[in-house]
C-alpha atoms as a PDB file:
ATOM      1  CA  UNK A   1       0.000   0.000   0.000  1.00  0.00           C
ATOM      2  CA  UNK A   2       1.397   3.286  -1.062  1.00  0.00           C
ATOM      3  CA  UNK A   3       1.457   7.135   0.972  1.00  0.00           C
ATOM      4  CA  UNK A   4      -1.012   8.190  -0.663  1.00  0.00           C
ATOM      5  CA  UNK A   5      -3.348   5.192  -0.522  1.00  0.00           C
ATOM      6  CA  UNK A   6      -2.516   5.674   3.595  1.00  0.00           C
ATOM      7  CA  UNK A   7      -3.124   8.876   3.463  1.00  0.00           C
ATOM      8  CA  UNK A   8      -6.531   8.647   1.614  1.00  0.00           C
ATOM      9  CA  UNK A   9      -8.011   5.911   4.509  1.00  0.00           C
ATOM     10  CA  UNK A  10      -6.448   8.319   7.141  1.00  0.00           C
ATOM     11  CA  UNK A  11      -8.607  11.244   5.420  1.00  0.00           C
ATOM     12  CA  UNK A  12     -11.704   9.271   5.103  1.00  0.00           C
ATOM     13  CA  UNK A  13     -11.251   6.871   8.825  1.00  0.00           C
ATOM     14  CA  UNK A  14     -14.757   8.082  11.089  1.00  0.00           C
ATOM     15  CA  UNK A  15     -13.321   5.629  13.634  1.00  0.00           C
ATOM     16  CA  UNK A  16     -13.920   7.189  16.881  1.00  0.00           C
ATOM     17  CA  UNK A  17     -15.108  10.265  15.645  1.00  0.00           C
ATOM     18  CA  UNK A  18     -18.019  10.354  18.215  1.00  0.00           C
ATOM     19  CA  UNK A  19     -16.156  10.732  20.801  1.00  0.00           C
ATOM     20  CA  UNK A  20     -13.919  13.341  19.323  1.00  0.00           C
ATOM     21  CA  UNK A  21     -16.911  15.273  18.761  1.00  0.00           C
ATOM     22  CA  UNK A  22     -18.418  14.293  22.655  1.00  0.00           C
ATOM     23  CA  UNK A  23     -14.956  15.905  24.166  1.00  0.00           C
ATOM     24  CA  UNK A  24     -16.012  19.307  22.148  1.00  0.00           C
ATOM     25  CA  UNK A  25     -19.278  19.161  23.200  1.00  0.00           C
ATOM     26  CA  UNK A  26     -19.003  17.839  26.416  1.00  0.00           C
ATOM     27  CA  UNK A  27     -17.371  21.471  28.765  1.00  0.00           C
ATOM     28  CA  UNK A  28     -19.920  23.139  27.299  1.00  0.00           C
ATOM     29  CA  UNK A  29     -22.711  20.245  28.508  1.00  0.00           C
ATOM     30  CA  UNK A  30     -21.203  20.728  32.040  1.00  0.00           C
ATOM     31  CA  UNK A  31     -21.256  24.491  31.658  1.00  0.00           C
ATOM     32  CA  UNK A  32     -25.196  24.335  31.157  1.00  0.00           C
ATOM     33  CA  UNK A  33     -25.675  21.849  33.569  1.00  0.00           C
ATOM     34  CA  UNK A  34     -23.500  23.629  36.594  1.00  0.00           C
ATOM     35  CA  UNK A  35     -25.299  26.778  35.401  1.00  0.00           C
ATOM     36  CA  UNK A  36     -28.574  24.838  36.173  1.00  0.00           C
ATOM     37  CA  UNK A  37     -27.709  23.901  39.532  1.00  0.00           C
ATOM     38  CA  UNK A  38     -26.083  27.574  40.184  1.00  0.00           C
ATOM     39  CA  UNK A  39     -29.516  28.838  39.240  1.00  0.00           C
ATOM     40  CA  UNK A  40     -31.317  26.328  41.995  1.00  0.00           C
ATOM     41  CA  UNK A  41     -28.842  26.996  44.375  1.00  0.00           C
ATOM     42  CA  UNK A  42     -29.059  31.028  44.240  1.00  0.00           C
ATOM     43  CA  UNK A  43     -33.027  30.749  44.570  1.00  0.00           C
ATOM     44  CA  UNK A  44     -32.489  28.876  47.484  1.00  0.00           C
ATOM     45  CA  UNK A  45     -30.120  30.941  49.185  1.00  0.00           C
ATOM     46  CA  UNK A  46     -32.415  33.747  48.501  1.00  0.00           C
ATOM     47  CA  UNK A  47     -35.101  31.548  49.792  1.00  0.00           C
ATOM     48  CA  UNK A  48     -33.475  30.990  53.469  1.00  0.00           C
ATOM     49  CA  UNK A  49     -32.004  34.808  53.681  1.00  0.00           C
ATOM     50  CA  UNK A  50     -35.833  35.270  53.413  1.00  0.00           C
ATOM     51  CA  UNK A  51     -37.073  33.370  56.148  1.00  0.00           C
ATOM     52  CA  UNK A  52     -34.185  33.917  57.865  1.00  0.00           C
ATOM     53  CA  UNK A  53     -34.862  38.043  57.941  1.00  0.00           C
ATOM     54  CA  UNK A  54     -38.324  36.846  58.709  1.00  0.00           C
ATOM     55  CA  UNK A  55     -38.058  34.810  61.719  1.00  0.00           C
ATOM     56  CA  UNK A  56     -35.614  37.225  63.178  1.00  0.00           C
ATOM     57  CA  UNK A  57     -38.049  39.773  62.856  1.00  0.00           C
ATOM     58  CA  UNK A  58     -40.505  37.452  64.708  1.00  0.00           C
ATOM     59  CA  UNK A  59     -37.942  36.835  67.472  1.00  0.00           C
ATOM     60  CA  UNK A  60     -37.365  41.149  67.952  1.00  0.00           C
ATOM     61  CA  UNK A  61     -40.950  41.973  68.350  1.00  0.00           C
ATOM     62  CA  UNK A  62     -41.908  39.184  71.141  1.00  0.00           C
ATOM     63  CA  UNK A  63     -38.886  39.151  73.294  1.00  0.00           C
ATOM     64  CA  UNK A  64     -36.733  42.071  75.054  1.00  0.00           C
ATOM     65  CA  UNK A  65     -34.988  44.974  72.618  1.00  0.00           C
ATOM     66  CA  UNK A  66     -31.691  44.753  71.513  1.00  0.00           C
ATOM     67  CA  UNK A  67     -31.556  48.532  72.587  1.00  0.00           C
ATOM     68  CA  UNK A  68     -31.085  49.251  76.402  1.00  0.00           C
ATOM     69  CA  UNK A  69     -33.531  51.852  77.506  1.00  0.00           C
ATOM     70  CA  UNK A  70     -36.772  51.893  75.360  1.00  0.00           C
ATOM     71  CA  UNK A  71     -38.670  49.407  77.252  1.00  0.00           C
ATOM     72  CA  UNK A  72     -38.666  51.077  80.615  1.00  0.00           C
ATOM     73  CA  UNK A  73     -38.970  54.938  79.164  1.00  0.00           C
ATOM     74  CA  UNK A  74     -41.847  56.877  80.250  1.00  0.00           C
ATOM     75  CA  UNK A  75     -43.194  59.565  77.530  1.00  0.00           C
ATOM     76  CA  UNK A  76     -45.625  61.580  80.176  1.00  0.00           C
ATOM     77  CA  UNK A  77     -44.278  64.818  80.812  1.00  0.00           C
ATOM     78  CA  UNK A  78     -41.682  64.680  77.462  1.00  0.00           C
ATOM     79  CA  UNK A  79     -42.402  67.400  74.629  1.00  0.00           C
ATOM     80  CA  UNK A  80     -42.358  65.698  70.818  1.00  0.00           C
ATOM     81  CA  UNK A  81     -43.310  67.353  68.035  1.00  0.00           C
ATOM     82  CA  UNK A  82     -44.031  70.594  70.367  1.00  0.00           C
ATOM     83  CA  UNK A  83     -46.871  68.310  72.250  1.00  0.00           C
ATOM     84  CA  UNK A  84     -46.434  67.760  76.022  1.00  0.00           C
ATOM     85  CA  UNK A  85     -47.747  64.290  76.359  1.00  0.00           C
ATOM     86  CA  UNK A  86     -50.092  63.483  79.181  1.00  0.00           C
ATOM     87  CA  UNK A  87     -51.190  60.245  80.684  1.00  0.00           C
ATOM     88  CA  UNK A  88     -53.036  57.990  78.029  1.00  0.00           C
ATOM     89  CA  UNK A  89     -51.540  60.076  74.852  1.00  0.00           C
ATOM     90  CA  UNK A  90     -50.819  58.610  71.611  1.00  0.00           C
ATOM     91  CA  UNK A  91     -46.891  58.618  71.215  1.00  0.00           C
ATOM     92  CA  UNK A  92     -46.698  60.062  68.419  1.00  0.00           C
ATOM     93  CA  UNK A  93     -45.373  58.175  64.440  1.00  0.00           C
ATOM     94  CA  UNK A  94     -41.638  59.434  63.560  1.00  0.00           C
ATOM     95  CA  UNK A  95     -40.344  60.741  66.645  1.00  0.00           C
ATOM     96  CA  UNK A  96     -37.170  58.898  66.798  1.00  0.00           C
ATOM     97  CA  UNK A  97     -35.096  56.057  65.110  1.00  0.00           C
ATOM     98  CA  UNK A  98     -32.846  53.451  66.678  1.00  0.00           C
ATOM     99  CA  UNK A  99     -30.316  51.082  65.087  1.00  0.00           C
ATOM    100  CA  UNK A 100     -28.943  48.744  66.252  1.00  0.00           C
ATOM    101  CA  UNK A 101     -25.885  46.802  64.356  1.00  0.00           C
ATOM    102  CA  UNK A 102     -23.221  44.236  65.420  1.00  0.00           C
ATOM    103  CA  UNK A 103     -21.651  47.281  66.935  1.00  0.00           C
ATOM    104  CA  UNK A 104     -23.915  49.848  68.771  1.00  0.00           C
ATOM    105  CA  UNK A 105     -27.052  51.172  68.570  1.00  0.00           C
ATOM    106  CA  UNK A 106     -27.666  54.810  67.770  1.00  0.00           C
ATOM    107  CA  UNK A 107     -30.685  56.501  67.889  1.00  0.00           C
ATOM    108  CA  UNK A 108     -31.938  59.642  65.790  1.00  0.00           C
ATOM    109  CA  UNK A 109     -34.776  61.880  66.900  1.00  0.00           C
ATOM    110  CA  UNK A 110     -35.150  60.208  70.597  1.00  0.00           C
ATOM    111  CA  UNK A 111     -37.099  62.454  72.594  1.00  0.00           C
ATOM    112  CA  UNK A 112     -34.666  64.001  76.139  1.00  0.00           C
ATOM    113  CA  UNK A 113     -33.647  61.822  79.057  1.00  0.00           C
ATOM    114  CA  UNK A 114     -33.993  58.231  76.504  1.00  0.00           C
ATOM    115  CA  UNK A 115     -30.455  56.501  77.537  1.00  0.00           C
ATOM    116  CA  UNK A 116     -30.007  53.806  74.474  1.00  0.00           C
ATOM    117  CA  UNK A 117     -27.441  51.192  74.446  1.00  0.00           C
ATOM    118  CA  UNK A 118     -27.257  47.745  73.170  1.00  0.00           C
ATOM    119  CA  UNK A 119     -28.108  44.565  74.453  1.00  0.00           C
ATOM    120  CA  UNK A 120     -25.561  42.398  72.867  1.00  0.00           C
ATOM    121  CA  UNK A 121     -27.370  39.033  74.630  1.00  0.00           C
ATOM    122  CA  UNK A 122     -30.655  40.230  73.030  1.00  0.00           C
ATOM    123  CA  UNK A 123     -29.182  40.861  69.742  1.00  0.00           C
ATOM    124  CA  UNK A 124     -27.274  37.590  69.466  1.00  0.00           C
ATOM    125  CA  UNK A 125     -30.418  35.663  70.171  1.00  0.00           C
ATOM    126  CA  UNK A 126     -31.938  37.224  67.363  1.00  0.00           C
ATOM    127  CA  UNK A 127     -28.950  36.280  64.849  1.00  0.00           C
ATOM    128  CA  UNK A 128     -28.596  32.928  66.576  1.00  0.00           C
ATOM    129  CA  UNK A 129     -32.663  32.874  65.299  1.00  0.00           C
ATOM    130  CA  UNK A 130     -31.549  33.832  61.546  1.00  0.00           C
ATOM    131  CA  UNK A 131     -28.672  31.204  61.568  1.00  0.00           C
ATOM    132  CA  UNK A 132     -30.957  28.500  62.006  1.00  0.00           C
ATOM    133  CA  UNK A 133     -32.931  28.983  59.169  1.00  0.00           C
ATOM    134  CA  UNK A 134     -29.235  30.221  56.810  1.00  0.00           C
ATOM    135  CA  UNK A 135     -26.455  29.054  59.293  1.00  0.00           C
ATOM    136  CA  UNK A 136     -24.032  31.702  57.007  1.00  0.00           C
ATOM    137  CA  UNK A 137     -25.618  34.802  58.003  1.00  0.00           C
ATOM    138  CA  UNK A 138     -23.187  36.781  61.130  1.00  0.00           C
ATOM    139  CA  UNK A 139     -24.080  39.466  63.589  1.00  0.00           C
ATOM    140  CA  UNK A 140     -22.143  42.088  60.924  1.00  0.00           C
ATOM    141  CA  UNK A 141     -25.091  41.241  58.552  1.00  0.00           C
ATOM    142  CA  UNK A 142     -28.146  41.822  60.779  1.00  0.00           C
ATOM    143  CA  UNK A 143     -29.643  45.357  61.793  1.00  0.00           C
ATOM    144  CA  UNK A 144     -32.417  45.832  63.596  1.00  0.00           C
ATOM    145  CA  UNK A 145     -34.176  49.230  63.673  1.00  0.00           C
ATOM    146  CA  UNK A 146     -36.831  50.217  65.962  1.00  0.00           C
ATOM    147  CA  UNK A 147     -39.393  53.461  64.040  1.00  0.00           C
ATOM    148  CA  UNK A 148     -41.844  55.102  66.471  1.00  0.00           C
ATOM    149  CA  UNK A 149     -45.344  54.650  64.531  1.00  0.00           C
ATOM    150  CA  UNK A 150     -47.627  56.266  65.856  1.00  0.00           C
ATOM    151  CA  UNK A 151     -48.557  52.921  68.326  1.00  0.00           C
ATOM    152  CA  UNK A 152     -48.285  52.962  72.132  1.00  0.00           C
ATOM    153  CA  UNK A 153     -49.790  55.109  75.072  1.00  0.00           C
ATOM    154  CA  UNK A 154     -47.677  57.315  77.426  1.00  0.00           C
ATOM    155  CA  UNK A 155     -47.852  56.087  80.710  1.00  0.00           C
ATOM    156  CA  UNK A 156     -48.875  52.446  79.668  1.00  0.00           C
ATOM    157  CA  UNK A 157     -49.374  50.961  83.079  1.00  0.00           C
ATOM    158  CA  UNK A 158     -48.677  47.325  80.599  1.00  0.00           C
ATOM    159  CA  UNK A 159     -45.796  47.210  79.776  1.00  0.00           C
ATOM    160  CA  UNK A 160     -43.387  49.363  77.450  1.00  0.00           C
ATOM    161  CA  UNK A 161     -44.880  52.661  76.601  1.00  0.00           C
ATOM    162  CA  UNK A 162     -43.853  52.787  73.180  1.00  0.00           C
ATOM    163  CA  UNK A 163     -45.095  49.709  70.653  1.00  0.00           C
ATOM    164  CA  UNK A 164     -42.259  50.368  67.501  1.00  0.00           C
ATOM    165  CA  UNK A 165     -42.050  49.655  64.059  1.00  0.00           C
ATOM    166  CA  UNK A 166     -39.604  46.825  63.869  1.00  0.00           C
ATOM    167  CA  UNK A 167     -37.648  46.253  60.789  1.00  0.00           C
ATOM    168  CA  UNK A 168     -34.726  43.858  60.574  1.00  0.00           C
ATOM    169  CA  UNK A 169     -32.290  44.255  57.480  1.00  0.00           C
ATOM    170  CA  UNK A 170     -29.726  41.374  56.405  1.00  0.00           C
ATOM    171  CA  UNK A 171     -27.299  42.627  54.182  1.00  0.00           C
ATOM    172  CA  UNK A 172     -23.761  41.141  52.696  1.00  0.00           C
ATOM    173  CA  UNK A 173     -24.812  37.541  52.211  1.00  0.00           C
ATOM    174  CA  UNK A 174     -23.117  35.775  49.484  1.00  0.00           C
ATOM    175  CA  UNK A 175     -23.642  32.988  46.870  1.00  0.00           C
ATOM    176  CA  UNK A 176     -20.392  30.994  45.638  1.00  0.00           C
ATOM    177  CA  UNK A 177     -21.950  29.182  42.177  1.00  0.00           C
ATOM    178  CA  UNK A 178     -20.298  25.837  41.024  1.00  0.00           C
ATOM    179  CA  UNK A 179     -19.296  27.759  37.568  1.00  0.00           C
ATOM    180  CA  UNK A 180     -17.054  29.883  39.898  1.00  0.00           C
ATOM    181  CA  UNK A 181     -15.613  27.610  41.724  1.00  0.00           C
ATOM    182  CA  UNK A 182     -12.134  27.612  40.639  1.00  0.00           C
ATOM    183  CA  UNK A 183     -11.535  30.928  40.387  1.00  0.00           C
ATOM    184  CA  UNK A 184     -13.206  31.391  43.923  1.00  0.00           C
ATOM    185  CA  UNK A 185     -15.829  33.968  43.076  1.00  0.00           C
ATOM    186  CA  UNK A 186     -18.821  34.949  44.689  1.00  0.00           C
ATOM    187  CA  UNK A 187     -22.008  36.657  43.233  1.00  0.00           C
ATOM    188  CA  UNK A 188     -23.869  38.887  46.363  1.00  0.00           C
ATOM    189  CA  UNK A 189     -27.567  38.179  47.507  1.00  0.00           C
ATOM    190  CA  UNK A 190     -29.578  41.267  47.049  1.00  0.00           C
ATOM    191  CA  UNK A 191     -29.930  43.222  50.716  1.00  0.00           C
ATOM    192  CA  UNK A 192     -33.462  41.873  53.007  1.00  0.00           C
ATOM    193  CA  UNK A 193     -35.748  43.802  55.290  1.00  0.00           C
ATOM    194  CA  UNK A 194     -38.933  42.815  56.963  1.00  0.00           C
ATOM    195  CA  UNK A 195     -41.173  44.912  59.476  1.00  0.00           C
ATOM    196  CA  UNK A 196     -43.687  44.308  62.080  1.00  0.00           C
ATOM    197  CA  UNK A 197     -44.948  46.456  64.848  1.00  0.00           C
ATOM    198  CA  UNK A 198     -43.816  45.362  68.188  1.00  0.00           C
ATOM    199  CA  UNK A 199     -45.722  42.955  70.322  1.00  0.00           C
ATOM    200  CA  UNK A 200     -45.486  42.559  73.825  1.00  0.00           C
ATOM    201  CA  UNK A 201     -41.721  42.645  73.433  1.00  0.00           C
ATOM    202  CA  UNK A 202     -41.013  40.891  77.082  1.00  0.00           C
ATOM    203  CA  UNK A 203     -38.862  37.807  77.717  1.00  0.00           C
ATOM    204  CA  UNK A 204     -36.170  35.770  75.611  1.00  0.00           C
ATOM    205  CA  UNK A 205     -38.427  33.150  73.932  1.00  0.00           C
ATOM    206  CA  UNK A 206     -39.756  33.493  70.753  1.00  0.00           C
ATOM    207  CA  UNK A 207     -43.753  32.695  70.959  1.00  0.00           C
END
């Protein structure tokens, strides 16, 4: 047999061609079925952030603040909005703002004599109620904001005066997708915040 007669079966062999043309096709087969799973995996993660931000807002408005101070304020006598409040009064909506992060709680608008600190026991049993439902989530990505709303009597004989707005925000959570995995990359979970108006606010236990 001459060159050229090898040459001619070598130009016209399909032995093993298939799986020539399955190692082209196949990266891009894993590509789409990674990106599959990556798509599952970020709707999950969303999915627990979610209840996560919601059960911690649960645990803030039935147990004790994270911020030192607004449970045992009294509002009769105090001057908001240029009202002197009396027994019975409506505390008035937007008269002050507290946050409370990982760090410290601050508080804008609180009305004179309101000492605010935080709680850090109070606050970690509210993250330690997030990480059950998304074990990733640390105190640096919860804060918890209490809104004056318009609820709660001054001089409540009850309980706390005051009956806030409650929003808890979870912010900085992360998704690493399969498709990144080698280069190490992560693609950030949009930011979460859920709101209820306090409840009774009293004791450790979420009810």
């Amino acid at each position: 047999m001459g060159i050229a007669a090898l040459l001619d079966d070598f130009r016209t062999d399909r032995t093993a061609g298939s799986a020539a043309e399955f190692s082209l096709v196949l990266p891009l087969l894993l590509i789409f079925l990674f990106g599959i799973i990556d798509v599952g995996g970020y709707a999950w993660a969303i999915n627990k952030a979610e209840k996560a931000t919601q059960m911690g807002t649960r645990m803030a408005v039935v147990t004790d603040p994270a911020a030192t101070g607004l449970a045992s304020y009294s509002y009769v006598g105090k001057t908001i909005g240029g009202v002197t409040l009396t027994q019975g009064d409506v505390i008035p909506a937007d008269s002050m703002v507290i946050t409370c992060t990982s760090a410290s709680c601050t508080c804008t608008g609180c009305p004179t004599g309101m000492s605010i600190s935080k709680n850090n026991a109070n606050f970690t049993s509210i993250v330690t109620r997030m990480q059950a439902f998304d074990p990733g989530i640390v105190a640096a990505n919860v804060e918890i904001l209490y809104r004056s709303a318009g609820l709660g009597y001054a001089g409540d004989p009850s309980g706390m005066e005051i009956a806030p707005l409650v929003t808890v925000r979870l912010t900085g959570r992360t998704y690493a997708p399969f498709t990144l995995y080698l280069i190490k990359a992560a693609v950030p979970l949009p930011s979460f915040s859920y709101s209820l108006p306090m409840e009774d606010g009293s004791g450790s236990v979420s009810n």
